[in-house]
Each structure stands twice: as C-alpha cells, then as structure tokens.
C-alpha atoms as a PDB file:
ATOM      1  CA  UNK A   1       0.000   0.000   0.000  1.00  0.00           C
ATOM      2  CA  UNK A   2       2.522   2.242  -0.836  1.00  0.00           C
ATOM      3  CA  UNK A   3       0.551   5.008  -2.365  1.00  0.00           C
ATOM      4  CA  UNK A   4      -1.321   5.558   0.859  1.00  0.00           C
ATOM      5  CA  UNK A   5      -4.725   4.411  -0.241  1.00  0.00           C
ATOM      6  CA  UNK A   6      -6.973   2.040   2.247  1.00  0.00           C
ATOM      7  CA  UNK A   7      -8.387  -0.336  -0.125  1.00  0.00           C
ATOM      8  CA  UNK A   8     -11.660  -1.438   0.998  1.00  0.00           C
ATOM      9  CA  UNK A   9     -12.499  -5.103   0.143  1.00  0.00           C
ATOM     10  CA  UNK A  10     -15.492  -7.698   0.808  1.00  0.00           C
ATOM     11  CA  UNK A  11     -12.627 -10.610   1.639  1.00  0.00           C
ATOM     12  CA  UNK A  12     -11.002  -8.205   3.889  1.00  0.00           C
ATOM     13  CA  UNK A  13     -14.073  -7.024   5.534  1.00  0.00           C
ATOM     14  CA  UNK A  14     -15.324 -10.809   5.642  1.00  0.00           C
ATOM     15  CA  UNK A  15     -12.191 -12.295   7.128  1.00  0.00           C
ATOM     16  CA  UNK A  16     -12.359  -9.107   9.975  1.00  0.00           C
ATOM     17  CA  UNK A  17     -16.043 -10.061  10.929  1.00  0.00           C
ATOM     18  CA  UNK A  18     -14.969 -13.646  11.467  1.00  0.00           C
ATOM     19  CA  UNK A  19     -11.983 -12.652  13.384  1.00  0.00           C
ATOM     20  CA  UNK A  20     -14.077 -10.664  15.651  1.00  0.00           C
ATOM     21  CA  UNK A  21     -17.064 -13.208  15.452  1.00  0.00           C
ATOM     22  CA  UNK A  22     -14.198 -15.538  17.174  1.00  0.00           C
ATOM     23  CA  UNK A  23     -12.925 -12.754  19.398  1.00  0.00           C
ATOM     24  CA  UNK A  24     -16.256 -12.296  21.314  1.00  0.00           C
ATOM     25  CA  UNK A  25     -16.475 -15.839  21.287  1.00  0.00           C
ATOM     26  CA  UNK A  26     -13.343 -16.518  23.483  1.00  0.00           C
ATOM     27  CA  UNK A  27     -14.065 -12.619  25.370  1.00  0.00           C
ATOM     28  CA  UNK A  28     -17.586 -11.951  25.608  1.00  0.00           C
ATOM     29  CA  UNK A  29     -16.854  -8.933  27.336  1.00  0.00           C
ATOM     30  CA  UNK A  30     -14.081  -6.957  26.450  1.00  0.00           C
ATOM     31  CA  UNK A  31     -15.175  -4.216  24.322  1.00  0.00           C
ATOM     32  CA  UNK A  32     -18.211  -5.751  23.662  1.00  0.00           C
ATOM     33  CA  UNK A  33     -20.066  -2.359  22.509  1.00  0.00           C
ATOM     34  CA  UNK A  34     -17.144  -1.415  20.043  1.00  0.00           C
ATOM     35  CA  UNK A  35     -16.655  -4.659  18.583  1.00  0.00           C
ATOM     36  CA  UNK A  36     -20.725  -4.804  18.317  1.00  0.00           C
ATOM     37  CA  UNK A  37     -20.731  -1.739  16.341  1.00  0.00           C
ATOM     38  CA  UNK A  38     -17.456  -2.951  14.020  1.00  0.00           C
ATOM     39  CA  UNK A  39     -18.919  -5.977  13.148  1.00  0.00           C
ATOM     40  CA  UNK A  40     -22.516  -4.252  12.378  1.00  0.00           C
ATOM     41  CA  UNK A  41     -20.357  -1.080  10.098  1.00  0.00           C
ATOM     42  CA  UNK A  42     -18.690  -4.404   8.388  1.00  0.00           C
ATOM     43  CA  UNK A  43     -22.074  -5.880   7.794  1.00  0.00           C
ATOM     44  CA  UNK A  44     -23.299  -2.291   6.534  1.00  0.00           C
ATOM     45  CA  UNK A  45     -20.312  -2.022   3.964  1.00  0.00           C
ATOM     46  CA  UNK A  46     -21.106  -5.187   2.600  1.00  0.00           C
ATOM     47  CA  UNK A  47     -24.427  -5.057   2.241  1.00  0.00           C
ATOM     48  CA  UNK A  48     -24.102  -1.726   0.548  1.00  0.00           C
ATOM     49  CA  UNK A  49     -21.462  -3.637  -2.577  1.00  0.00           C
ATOM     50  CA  UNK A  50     -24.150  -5.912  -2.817  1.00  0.00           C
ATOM     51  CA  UNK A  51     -25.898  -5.781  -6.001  1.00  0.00           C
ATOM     52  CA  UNK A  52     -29.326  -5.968  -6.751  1.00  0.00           C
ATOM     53  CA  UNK A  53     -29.280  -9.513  -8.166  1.00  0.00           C
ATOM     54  CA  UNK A  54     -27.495 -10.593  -5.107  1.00  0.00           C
ATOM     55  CA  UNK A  55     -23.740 -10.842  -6.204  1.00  0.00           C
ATOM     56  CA  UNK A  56     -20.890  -8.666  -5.613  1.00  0.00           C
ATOM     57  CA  UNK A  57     -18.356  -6.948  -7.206  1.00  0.00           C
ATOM     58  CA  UNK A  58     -15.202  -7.743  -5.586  1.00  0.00           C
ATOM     59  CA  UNK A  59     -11.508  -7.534  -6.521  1.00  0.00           C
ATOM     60  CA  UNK A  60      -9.939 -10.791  -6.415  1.00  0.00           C
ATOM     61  CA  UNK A  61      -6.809 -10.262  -4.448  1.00  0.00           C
ATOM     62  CA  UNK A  62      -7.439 -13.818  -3.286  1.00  0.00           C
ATOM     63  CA  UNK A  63      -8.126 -16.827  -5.093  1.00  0.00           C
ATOM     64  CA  UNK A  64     -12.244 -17.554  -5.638  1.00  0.00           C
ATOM     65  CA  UNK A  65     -12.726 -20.344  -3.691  1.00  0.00           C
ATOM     66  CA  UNK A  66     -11.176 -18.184  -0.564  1.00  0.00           C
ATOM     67  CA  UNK A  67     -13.370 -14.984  -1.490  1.00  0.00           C
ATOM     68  CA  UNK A  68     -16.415 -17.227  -2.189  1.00  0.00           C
ATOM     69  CA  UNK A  69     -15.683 -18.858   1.698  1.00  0.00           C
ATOM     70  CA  UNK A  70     -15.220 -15.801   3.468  1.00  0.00           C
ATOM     71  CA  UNK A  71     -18.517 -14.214   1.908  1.00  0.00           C
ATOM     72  CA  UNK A  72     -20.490 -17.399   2.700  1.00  0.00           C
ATOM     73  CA  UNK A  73     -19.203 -17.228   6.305  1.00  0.00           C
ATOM     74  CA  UNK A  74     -19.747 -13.978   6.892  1.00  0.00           C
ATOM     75  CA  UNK A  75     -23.481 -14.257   5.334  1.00  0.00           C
ATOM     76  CA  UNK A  76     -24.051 -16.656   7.863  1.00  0.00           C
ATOM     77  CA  UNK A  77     -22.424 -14.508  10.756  1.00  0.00           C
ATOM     78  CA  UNK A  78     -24.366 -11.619   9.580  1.00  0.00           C
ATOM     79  CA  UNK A  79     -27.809 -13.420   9.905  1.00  0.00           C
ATOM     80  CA  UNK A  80     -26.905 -14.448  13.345  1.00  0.00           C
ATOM     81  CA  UNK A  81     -25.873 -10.565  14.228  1.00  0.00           C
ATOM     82  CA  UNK A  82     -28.886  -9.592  13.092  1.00  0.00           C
ATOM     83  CA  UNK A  83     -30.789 -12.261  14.845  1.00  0.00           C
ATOM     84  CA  UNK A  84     -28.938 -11.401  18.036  1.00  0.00           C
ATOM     85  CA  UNK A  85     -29.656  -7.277  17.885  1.00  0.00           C
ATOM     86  CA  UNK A  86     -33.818  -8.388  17.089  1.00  0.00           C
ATOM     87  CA  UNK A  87     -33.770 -10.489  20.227  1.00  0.00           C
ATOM     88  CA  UNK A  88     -31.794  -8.118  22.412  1.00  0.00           C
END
C-alpha cells in the first residue's frame, strides 16, 4: 500500500467479521459495545457492494474459492448478528 490508499475489500471485511465473530467468542466482554458496532459497520459495507441480483463486485486479491468462503461465512455470521440485535 505504498501510495497511501486504504483499499476497501469484501474478503477483507469478511475475514475481519470472522476474526471478531471468534474474538467475542473466546471474550464476551471486552469491548463488547465497540466490537458490536465494528462488526454491524462491516455488515453495513457489505451489504451496501451488494448488487441488486445478489452478487458482488469484488476484486480478487485472493483466489475464488477463498473470497467465495469468506462471503459465505460472513453471510451466515451476519444473519446471526442480526438475529442477536432483534432479540436483544
């Protein structure tokens, strides 16, 4: 990243939700408010590159089969956020 630019990625921002999806896992409570609202700006960014027929436009730093497994994964973990934030 030598040109100073953040590059902003669906398999980046999938593999971070599923690190932090662990995290709270392992430490319910440490920073439990701040990682709730990373996780939920993560699911945000996604959902706003998602197209209307469902896919995503995505550049493939990473092979497909990786990509396609993070974005799975973090469907999944998004459903269960959201599921958790309707019950609470």
């Amino acid at each position: 990243m030598s040109s100073g630019k953040i590059h902003r990625s669906l398999e980046c921002t999938s593999s971070a939700i599923q690190g932090l999806a662990l995290f709270t896992k392992l430490y319910p409570y440490y920073r439990k408010k701040e990682i709730d609202d990373c996780i939920s700006g993560a699911a945000k960014f996604m959902e706003g590159k998602q197209r209307e027929d469902g896919s995503w436009f995505v550049i493939l730093q990473h092979s497909l089969p990786y990509l396609t497994q993070n974005i799975l994964s973090s469907t999944v973990l998004l459903q269960q956020l959201i599921t958790y934030l309707v019950i609470c």
